[in-house]
N, C-alpha and C. Protein backbone atom coordinates (compact mmCIF):
# COMPACT_ATOMS: atom_id res chain seq x y z
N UNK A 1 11.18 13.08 28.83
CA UNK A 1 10.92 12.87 30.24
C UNK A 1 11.56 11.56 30.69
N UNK A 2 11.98 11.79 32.03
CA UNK A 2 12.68 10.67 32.68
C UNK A 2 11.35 9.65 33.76
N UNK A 3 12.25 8.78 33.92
CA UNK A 3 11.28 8.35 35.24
C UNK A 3 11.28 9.30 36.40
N UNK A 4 10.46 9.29 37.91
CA UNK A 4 10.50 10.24 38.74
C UNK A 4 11.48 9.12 39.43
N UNK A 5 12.68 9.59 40.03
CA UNK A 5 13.54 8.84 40.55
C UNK A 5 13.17 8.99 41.99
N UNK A 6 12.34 8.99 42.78
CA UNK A 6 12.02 9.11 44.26
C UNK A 6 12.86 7.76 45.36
N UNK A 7 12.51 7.44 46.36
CA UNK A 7 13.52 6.32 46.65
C UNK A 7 12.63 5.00 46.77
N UNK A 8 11.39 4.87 45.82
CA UNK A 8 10.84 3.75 45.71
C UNK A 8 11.21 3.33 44.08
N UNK A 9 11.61 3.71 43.32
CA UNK A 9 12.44 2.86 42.48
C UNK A 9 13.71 1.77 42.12
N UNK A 10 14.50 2.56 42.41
CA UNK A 10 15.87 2.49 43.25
C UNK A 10 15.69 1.01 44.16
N UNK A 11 14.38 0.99 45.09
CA UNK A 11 14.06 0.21 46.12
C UNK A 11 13.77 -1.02 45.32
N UNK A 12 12.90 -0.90 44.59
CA UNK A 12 12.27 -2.11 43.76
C UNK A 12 13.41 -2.81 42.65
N UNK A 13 14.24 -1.65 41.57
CA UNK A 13 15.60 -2.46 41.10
C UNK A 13 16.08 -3.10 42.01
N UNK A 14 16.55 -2.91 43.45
CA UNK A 14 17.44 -3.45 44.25
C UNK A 14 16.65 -4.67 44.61
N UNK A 15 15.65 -4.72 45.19
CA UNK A 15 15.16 -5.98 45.56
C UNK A 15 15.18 -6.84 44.12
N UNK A 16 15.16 -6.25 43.11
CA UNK A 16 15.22 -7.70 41.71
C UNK A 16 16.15 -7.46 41.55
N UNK A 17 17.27 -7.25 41.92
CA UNK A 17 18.75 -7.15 41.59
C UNK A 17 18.87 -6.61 40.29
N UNK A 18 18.60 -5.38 39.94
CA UNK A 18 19.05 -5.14 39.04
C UNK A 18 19.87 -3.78 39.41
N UNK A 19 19.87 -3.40 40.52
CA UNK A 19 20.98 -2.14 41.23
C UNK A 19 21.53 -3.06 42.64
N UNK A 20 22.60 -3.09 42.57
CA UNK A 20 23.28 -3.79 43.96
C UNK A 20 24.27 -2.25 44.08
N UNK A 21 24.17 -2.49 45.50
CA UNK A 21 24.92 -1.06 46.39
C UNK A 21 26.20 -2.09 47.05
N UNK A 22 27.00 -1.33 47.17
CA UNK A 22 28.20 -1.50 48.48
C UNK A 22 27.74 -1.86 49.79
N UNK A 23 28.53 -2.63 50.21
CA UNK A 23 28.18 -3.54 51.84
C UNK A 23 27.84 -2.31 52.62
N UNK A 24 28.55 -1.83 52.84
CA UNK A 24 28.31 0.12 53.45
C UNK A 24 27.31 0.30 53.68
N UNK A 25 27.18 1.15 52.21
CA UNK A 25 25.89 1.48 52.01
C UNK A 25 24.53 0.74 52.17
N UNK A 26 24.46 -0.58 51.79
CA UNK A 26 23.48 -1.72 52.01
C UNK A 26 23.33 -1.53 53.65
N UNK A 27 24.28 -1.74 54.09
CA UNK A 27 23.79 -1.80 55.63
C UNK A 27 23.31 -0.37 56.36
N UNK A 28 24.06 0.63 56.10
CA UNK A 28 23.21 1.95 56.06
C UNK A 28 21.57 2.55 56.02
N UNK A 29 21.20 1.53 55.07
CA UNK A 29 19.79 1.50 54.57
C UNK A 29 19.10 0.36 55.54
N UNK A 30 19.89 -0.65 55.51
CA UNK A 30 19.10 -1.40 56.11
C UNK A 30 18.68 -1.25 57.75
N UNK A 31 19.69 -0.38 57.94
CA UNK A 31 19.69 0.04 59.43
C UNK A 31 18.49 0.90 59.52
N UNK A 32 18.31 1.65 58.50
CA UNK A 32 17.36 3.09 58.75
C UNK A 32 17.60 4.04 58.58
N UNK A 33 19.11 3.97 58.36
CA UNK A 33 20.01 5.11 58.20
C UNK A 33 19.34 6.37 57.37
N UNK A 34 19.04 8.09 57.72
CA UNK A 34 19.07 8.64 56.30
C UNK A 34 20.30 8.94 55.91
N UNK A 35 19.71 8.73 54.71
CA UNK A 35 21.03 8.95 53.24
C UNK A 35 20.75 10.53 53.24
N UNK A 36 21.63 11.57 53.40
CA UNK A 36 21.49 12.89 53.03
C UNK A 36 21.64 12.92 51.90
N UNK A 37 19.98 13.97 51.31
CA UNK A 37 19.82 14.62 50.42
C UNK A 37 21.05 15.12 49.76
N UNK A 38 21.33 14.54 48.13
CA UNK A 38 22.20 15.64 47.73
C UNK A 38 23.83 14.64 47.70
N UNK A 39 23.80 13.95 48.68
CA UNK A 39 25.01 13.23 49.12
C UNK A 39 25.31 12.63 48.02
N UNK A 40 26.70 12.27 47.67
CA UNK A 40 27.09 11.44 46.36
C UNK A 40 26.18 9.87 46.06
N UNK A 41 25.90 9.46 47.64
CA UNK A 41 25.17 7.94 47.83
C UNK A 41 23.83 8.49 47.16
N UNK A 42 23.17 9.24 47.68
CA UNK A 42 21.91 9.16 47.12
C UNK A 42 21.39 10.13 45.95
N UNK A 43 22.50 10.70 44.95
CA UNK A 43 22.47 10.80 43.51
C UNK A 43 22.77 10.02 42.61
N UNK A 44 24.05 9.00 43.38
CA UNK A 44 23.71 8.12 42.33
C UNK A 44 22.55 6.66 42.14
N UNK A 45 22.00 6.84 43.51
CA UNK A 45 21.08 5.71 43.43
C UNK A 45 20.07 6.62 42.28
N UNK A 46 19.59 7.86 42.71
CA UNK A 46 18.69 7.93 41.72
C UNK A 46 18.94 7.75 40.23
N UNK A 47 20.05 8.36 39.99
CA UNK A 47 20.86 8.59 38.83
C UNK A 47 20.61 7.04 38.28
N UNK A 48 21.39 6.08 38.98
CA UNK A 48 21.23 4.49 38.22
C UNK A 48 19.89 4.27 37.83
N UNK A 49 19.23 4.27 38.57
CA UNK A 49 17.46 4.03 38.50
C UNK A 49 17.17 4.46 37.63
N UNK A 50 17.47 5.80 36.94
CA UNK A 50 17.08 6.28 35.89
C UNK A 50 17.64 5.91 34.82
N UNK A 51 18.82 5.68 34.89
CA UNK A 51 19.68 4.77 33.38
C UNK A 51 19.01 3.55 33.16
N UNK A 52 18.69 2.94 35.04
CA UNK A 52 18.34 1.58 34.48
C UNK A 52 17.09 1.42 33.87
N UNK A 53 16.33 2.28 34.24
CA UNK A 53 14.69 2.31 33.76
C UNK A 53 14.88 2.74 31.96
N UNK A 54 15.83 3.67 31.41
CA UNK A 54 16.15 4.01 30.46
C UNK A 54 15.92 2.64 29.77
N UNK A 55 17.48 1.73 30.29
CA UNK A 55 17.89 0.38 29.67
C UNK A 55 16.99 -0.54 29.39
N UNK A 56 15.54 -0.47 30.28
CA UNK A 56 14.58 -1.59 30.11
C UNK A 56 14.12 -0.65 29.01
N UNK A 57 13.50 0.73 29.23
CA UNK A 57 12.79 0.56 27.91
C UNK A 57 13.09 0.55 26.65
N UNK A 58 14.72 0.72 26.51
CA UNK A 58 15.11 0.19 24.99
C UNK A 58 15.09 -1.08 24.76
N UNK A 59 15.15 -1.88 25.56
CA UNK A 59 14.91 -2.82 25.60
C UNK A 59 13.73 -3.28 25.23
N UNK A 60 12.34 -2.94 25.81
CA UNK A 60 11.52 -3.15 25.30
C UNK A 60 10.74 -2.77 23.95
N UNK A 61 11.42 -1.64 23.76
CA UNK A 61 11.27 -1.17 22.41
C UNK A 61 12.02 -2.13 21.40
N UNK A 62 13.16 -2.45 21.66
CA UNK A 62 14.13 -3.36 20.44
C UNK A 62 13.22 -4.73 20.44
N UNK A 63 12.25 -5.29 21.30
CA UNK A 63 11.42 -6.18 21.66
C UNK A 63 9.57 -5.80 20.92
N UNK A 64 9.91 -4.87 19.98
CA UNK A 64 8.62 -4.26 19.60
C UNK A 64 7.70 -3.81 20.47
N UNK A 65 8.09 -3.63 21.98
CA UNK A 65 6.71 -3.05 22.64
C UNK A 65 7.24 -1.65 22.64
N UNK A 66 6.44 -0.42 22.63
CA UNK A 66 6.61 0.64 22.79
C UNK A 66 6.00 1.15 24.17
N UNK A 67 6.46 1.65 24.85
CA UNK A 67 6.52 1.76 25.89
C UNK A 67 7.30 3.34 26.47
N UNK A 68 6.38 4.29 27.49
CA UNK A 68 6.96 5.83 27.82
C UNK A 68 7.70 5.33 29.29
N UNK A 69 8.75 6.33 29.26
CA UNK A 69 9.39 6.04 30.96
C UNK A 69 7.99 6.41 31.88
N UNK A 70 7.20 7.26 31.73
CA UNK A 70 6.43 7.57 32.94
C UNK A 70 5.32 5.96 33.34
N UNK A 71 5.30 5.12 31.88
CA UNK A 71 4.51 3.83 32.55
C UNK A 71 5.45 2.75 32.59
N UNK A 72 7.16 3.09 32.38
CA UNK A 72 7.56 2.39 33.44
C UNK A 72 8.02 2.76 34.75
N UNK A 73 7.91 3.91 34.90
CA UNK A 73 8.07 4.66 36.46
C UNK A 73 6.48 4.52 37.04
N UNK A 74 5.55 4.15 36.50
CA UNK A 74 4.12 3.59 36.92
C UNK A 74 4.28 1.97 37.86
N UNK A 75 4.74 1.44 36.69
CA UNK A 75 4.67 0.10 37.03
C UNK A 75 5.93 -0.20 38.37
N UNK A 76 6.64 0.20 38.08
CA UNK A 76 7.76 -0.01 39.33
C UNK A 76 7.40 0.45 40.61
N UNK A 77 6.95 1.95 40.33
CA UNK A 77 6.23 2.37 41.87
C UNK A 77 4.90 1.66 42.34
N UNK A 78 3.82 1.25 41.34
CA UNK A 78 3.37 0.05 41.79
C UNK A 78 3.94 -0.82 42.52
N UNK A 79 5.14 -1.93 41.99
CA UNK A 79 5.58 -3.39 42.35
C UNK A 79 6.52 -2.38 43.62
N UNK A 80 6.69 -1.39 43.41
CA UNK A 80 7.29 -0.93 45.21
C UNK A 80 6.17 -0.67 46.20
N UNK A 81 5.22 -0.46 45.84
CA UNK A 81 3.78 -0.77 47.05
C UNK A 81 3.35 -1.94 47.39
N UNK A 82 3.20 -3.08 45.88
CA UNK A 82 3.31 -4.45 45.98
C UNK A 82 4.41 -4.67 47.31
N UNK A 83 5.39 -5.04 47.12
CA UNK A 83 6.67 -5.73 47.75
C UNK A 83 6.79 -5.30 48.95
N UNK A 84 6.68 -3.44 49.27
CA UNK A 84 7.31 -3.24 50.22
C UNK A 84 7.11 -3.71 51.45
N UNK A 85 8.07 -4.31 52.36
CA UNK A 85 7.46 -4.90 53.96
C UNK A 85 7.61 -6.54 53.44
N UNK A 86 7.74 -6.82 52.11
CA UNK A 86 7.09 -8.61 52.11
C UNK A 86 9.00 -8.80 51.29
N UNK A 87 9.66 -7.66 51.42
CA UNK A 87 11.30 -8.79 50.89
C UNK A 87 12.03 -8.10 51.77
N UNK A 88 13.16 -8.78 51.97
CA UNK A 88 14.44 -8.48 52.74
C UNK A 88 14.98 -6.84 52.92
N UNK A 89 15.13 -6.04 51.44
CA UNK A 89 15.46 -4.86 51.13
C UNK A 89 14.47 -3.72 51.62
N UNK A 90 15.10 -2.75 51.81
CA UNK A 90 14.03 -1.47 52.62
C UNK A 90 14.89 -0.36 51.50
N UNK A 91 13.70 0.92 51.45
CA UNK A 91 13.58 1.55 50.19
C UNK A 91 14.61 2.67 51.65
N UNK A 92 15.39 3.26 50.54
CA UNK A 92 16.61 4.81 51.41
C UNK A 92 15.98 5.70 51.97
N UNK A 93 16.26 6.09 52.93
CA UNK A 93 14.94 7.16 53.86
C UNK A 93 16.09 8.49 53.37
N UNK A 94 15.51 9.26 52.99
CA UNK A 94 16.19 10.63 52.61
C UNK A 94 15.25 11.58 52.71
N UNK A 95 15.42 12.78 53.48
CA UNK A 95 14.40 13.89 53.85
C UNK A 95 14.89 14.89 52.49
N UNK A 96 14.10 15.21 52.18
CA UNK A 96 14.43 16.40 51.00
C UNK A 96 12.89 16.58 50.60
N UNK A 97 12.67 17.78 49.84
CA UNK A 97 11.41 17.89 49.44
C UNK A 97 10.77 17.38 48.29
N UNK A 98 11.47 16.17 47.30
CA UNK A 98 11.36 15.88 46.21
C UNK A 98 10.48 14.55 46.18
N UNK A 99 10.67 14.02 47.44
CA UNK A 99 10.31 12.75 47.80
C UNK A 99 9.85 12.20 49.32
């Protein structure tokens, strides 16, 4: 199992910089813009999110903690309820039924 890649992950890497987007696209989002479902922009945001969530938890595993993607797809969608509204970055508005 993967993390659930919805567009509050994605949201929370980006605000800790650990996913940076294109000026474009950044301003797209920041506008309000939706990202269409499906669109190359918003497969690969999920897509990264999910490598990157991958990358922490080998990480934390090579660090002796053992750790499942679903409690780090816990904890992130947490710190995206934490944050959201209180940093600069706004999470991709995309209508689809997944999210």
């Amino acid at each position: 199992m993967t993390i659930f890649a919805d567009n509050i992950v994605p949201f929370v890497l980006r605000a800790d910089g650990v996913l940076r987007y294109d000026s474009e696209l950044d301003w797209r989002i920041q506008e309000g813009e939706l990202i269409a479902s499906d669109s190359p922009e918003e497969v690969e945001m999920r897509a990264c999110a999910v490598h990157a969530a991958e990358l922490v938890r080998a990480a934390m595993m090579r660090a002796g903690r053992v750790i499942t993607a679903r409690e780090i797809d816990q904890a992130l969608w947490t710190r995206g309820q934490e944050i959201r509204g209180k940093v600069a970055t706004k999470p991709h508005l995309t209508r689809c039924t997944f999210y």
